[in-house]
PDB file of N, CA and C in Angstrom:
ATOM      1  N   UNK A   1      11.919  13.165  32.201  1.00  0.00           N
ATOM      2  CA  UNK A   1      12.139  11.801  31.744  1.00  0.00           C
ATOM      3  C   UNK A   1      11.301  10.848  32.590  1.00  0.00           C
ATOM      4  N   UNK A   2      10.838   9.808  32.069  1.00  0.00           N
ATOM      5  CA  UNK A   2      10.021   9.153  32.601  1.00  0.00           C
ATOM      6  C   UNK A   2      10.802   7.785  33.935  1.00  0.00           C
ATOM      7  N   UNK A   3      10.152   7.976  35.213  1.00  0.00           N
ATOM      8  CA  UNK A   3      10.750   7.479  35.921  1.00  0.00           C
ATOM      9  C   UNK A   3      10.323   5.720  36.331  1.00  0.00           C
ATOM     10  N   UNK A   4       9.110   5.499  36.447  1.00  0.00           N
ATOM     11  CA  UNK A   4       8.942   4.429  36.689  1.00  0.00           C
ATOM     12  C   UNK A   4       8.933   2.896  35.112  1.00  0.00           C
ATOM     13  N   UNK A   5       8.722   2.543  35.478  1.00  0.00           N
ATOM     14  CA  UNK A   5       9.414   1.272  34.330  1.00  0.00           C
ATOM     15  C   UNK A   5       8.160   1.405  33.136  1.00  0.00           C
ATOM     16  N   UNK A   6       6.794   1.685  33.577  1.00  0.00           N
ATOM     17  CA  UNK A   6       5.698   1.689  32.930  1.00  0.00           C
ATOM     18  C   UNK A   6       5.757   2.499  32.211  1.00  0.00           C
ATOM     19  N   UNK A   7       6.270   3.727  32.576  1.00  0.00           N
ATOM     20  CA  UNK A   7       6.405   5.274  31.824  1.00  0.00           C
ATOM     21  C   UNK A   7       7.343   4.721  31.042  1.00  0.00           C
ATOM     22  N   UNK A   8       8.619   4.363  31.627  1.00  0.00           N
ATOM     23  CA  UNK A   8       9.700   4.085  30.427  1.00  0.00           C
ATOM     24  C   UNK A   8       9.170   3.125  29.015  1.00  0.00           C
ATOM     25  N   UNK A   9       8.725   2.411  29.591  1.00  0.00           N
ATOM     26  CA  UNK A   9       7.755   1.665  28.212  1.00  0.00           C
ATOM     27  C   UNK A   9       6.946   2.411  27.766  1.00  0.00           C
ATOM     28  N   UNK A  10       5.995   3.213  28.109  1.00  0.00           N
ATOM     29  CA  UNK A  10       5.278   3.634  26.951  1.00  0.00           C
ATOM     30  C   UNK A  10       6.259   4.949  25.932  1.00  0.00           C
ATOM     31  N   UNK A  11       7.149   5.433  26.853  1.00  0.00           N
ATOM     32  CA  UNK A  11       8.105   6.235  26.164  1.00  0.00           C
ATOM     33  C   UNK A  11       8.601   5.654  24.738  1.00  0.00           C
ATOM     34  N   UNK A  12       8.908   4.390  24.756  1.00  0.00           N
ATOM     35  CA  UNK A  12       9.558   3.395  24.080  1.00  0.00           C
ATOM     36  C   UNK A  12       8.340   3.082  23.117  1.00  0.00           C
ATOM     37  N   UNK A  13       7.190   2.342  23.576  1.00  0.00           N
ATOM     38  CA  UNK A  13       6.339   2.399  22.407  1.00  0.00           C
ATOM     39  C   UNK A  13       5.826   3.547  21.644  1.00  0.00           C
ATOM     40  N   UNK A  14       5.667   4.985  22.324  1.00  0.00           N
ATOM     41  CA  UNK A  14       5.255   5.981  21.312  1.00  0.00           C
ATOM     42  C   UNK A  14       6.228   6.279  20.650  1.00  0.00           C
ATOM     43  N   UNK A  15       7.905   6.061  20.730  1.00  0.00           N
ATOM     44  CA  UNK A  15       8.684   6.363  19.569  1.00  0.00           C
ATOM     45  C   UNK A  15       8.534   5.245  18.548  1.00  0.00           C
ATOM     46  N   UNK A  16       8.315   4.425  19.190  1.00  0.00           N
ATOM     47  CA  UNK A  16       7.726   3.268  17.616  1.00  0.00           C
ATOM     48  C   UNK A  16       7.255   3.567  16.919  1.00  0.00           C
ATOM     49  N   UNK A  17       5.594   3.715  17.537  1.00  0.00           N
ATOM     50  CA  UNK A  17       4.390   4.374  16.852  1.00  0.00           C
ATOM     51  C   UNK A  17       4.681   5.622  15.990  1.00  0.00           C
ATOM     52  N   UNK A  18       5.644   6.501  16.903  1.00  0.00           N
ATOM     53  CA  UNK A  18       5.583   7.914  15.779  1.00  0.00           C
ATOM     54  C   UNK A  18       6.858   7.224  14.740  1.00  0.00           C
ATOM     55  N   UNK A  19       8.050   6.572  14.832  1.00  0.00           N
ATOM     56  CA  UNK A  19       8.318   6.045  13.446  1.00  0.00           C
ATOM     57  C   UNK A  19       7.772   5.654  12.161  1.00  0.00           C
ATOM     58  N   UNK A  20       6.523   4.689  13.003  1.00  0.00           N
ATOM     59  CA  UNK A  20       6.121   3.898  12.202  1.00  0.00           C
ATOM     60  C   UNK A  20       4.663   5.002  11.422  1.00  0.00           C
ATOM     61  N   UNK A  21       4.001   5.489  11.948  1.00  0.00           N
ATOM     62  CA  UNK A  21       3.523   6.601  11.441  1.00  0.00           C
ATOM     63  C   UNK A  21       4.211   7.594  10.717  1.00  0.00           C
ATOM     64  N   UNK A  22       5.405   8.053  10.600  1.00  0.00           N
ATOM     65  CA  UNK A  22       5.673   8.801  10.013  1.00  0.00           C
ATOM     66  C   UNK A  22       6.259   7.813   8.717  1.00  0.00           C
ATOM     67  N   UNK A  23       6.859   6.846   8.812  1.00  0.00           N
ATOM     68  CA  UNK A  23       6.959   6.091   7.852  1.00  0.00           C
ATOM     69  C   UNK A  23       5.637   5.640   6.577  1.00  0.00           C
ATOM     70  N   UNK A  24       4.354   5.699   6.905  1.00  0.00           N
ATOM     71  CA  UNK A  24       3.340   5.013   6.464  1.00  0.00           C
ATOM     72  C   UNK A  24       2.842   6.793   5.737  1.00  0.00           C
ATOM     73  N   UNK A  25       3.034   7.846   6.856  1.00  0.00           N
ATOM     74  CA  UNK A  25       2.639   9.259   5.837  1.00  0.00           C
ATOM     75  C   UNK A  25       3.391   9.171   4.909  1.00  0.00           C
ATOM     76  N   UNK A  26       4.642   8.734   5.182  1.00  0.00           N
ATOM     77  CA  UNK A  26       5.627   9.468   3.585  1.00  0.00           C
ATOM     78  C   UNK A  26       5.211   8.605   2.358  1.00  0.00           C
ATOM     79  N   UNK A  27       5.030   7.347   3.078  1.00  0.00           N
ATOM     80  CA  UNK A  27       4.750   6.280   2.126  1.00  0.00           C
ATOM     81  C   UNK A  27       3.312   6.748   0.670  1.00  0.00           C
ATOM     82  N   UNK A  28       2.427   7.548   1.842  1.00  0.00           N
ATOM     83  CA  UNK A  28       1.437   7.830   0.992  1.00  0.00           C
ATOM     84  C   UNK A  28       1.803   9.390   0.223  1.00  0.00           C
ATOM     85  N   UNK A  29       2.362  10.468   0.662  1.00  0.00           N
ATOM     86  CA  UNK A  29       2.909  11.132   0.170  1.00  0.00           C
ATOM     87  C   UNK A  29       3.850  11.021  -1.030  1.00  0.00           C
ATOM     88  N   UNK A  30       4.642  10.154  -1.355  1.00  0.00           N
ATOM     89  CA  UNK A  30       5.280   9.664  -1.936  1.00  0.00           C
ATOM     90  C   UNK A  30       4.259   9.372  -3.440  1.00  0.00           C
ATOM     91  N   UNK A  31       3.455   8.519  -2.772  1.00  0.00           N
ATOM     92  CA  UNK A  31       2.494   7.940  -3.986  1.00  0.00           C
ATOM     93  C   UNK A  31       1.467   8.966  -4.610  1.00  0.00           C
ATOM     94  N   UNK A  32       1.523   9.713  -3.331  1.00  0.00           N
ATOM     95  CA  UNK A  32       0.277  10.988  -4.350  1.00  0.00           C
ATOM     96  C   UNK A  32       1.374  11.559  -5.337  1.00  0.00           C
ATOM     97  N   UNK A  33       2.620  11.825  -4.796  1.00  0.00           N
ATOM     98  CA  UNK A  33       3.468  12.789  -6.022  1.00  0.00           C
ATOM     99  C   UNK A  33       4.043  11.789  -6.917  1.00  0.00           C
ATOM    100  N   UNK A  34       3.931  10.465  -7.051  1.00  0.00           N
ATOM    101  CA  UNK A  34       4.097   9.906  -8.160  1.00  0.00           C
ATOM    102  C   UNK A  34       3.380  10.301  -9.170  1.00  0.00           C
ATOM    103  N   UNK A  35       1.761  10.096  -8.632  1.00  0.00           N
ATOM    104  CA  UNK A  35       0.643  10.186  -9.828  1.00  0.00           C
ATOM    105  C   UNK A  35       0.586  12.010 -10.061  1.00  0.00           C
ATOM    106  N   UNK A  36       0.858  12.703  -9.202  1.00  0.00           N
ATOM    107  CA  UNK A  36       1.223  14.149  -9.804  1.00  0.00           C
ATOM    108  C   UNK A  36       2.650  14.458 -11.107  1.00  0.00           C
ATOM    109  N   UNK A  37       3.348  13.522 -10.578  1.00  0.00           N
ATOM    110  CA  UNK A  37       4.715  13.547 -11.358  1.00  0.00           C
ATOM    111  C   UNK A  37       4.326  13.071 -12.654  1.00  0.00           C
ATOM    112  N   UNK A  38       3.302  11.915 -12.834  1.00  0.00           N
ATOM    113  CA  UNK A  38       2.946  11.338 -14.222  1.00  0.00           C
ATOM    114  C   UNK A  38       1.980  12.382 -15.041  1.00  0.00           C
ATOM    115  N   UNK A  39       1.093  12.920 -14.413  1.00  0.00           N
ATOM    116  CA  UNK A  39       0.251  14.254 -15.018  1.00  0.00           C
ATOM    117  C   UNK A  39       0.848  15.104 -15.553  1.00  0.00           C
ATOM    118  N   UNK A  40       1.580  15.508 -14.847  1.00  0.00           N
ATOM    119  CA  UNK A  40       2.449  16.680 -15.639  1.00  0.00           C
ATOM    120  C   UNK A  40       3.542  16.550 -16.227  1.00  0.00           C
ATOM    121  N   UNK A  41       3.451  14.685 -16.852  1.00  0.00           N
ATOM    122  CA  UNK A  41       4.367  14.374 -17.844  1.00  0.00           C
ATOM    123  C   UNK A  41       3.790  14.966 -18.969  1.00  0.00           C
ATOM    124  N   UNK A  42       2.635  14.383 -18.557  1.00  0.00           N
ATOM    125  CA  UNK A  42       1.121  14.332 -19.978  1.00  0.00           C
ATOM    126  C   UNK A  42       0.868  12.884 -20.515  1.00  0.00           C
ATOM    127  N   UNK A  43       1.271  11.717 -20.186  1.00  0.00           N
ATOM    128  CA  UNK A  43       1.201  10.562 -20.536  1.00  0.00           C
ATOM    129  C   UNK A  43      -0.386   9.918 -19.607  1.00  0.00           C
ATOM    130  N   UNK A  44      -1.310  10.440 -20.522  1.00  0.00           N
ATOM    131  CA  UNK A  44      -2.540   9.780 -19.452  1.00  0.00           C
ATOM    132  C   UNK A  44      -2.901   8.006 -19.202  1.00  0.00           C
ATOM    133  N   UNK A  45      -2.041   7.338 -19.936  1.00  0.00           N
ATOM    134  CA  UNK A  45      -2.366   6.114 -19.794  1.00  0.00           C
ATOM    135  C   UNK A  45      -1.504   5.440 -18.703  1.00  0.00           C
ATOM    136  N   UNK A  46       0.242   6.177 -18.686  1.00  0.00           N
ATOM    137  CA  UNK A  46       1.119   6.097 -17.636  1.00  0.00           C
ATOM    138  C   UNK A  46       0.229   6.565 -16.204  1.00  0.00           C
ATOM    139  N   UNK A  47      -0.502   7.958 -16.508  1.00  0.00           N
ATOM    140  CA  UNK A  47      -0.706   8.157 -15.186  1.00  0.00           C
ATOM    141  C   UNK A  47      -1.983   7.351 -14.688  1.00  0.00           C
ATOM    142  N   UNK A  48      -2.690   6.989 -15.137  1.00  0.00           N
ATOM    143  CA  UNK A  48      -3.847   6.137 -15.157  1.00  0.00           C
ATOM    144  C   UNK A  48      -2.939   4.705 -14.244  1.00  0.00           C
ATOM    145  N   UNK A  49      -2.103   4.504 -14.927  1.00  0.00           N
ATOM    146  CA  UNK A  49      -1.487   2.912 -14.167  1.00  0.00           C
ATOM    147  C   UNK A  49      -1.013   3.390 -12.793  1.00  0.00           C
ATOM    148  N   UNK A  50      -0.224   4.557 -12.631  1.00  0.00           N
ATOM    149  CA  UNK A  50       0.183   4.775 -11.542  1.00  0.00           C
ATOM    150  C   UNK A  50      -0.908   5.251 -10.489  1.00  0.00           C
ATOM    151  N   UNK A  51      -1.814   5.490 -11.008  1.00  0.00           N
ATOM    152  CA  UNK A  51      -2.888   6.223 -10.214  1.00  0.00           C
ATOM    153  C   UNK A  51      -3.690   4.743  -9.066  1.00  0.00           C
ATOM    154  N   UNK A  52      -3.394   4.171 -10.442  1.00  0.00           N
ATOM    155  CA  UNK A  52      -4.391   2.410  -9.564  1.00  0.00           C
ATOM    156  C   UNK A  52      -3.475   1.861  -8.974  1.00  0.00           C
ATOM    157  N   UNK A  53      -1.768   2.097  -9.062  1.00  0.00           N
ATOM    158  CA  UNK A  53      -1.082   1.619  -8.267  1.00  0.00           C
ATOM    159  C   UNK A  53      -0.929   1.990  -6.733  1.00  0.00           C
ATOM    160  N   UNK A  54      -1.367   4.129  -6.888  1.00  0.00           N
ATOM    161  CA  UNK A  54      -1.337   4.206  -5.810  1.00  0.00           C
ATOM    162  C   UNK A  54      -2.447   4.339  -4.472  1.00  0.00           C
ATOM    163  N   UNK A  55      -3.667   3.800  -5.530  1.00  0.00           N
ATOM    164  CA  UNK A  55      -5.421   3.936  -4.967  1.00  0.00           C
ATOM    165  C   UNK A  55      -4.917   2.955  -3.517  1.00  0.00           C
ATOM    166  N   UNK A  56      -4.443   1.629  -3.808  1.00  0.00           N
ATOM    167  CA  UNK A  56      -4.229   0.420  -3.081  1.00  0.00           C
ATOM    168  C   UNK A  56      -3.071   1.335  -1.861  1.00  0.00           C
ATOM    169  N   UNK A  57      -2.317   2.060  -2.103  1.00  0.00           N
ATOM    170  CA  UNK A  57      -1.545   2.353  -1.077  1.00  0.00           C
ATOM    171  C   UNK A  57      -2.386   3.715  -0.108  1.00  0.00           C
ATOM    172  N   UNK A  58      -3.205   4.339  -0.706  1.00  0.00           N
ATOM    173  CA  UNK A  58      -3.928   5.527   0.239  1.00  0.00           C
ATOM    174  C   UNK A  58      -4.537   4.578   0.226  1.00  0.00           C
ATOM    175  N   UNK A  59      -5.636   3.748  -0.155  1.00  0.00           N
ATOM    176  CA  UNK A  59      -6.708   3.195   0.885  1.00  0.00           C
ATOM    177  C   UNK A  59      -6.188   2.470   2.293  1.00  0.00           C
ATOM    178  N   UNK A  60      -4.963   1.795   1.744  1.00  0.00           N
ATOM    179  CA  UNK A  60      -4.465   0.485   3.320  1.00  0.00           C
ATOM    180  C   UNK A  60      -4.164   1.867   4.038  1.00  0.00           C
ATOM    181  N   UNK A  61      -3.449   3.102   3.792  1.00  0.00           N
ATOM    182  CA  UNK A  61      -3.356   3.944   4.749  1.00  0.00           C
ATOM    183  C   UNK A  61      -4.291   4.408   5.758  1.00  0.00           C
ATOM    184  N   UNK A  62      -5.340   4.673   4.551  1.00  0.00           N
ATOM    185  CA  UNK A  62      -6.423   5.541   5.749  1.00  0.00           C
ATOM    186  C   UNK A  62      -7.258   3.930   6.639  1.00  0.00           C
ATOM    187  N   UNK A  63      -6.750   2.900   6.273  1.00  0.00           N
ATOM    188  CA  UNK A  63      -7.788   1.861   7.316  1.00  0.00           C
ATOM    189  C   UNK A  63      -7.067   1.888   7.926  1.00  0.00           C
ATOM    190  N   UNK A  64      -5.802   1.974   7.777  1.00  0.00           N
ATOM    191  CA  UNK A  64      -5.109   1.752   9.182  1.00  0.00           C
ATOM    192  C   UNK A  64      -5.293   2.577  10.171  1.00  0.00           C
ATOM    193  N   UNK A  65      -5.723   4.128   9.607  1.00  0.00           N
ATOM    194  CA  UNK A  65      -6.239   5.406  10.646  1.00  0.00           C
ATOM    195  C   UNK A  65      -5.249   6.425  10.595  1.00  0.00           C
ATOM    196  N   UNK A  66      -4.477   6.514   9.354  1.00  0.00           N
ATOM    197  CA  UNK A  66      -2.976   7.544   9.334  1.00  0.00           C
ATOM    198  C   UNK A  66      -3.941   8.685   8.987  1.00  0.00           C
ATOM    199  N   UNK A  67      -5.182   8.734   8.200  1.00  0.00           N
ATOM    200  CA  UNK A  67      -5.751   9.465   7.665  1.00  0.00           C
ATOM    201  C   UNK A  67      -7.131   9.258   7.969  1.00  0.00           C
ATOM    202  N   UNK A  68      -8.165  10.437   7.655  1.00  0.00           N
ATOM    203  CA  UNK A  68      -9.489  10.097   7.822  1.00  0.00           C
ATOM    204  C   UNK A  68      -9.733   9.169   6.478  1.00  0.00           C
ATOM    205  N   UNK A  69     -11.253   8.457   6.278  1.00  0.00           N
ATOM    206  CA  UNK A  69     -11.325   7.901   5.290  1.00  0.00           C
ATOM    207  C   UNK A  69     -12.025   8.642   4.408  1.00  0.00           C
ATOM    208  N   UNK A  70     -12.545  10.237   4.631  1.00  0.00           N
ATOM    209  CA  UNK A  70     -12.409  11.101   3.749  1.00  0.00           C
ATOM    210  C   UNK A  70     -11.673  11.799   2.727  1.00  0.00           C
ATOM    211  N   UNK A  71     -10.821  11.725   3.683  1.00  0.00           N
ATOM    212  CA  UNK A  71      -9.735  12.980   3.106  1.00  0.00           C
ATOM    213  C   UNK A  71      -8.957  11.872   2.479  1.00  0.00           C
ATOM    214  N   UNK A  72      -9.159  10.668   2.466  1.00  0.00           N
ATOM    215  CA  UNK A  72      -8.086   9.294   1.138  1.00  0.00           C
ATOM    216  C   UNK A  72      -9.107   9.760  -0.107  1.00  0.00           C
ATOM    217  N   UNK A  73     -10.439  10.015   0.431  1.00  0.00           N
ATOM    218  CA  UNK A  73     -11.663   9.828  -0.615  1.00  0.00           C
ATOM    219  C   UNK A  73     -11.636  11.072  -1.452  1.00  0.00           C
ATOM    220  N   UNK A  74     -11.054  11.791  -0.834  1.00  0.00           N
ATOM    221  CA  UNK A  74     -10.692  13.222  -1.673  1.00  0.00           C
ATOM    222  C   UNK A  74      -9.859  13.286  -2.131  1.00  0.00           C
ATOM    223  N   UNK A  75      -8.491  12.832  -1.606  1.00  0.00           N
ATOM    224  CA  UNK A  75      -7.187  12.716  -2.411  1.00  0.00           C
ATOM    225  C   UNK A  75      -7.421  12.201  -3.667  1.00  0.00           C
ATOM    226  N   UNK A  76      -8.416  10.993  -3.381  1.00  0.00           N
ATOM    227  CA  UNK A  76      -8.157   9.771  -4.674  1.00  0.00           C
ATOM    228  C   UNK A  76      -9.024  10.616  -5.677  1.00  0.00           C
ATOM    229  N   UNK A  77     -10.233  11.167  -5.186  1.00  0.00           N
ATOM    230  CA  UNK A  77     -11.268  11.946  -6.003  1.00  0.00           C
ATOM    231  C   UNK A  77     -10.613  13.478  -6.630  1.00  0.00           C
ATOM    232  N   UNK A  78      -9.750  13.767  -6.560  1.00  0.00           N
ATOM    233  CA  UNK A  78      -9.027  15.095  -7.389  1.00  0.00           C
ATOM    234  C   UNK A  78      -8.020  14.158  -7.974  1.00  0.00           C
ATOM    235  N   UNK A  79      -7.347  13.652  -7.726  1.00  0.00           N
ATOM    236  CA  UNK A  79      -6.114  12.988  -8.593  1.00  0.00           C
ATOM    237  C   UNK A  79      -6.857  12.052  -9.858  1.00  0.00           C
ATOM    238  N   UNK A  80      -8.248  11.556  -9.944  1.00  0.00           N
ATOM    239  CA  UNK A  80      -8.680  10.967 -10.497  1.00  0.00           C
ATOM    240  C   UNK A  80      -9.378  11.983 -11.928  1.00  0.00           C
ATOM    241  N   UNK A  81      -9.875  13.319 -11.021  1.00  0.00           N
ATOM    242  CA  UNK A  81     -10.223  13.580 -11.774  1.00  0.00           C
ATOM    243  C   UNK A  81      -9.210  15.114 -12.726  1.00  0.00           C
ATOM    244  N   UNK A  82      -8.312  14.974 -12.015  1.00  0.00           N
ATOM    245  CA  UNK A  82      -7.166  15.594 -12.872  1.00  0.00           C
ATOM    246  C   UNK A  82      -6.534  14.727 -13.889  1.00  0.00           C
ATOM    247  N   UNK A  83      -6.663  13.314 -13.896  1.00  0.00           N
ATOM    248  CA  UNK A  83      -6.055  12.477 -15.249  1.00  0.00           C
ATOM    249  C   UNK A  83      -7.573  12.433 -16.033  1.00  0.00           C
ATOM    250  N   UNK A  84      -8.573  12.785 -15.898  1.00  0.00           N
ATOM    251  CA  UNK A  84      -9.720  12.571 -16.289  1.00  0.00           C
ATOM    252  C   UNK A  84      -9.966  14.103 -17.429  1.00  0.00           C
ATOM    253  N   UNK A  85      -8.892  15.058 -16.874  1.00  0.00           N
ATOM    254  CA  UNK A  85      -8.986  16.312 -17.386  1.00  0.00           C
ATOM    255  C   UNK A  85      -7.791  16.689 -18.462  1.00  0.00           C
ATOM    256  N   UNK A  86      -6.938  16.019 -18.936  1.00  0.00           N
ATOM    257  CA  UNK A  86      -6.193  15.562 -19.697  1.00  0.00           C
ATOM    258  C   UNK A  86      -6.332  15.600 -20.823  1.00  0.00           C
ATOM    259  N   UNK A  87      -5.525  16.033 -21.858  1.00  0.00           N
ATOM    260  CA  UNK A  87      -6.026  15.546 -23.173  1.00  0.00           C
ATOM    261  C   UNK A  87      -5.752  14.469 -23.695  1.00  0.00           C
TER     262      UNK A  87
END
């Protein structure tokens, strides 16, 4: 356990940080399995809306740095092109 007052604070801010990080993954997790949940309704115009609803929530993610800004660019780039593959 951390003994001096400095340690005790940063103890205190990295449980923030990992809250608040784990809060902001689920957040985007959440939104990728929305637009998965609408695909395999089969409603491509539903999933199309949800898809642009959830572009805006992986991009603020990965600037913030939860993610690389690749791997948002890949998420968004297969989910895009799985409603694209649709009948």
């Amino acid at each position: 356990m951390a003994n001096s007052a400095q340690a005790r604070k940063r103890a205190r801010q990295a449980e923030t940080r990992r809250q608040h990080n784990a809060s902001l993954r689920s957040e985007m997790r959440t939104a990728i399995k929305k637009v998965r949940k609408a695909i395999g309704a089969g409603d491509k115009t539903a999933a199309q809306a949800v898809f642009r609803e959830s572009q805006a929530v992986i991009d603020s993610i990965s600037r913030k740095g939860m993610f690389h800004l690749n791997t948002a660019a890949r998420c968004k780039s297969r989910l895009s092109s799985a409603i694209k593959a649709m009948p």
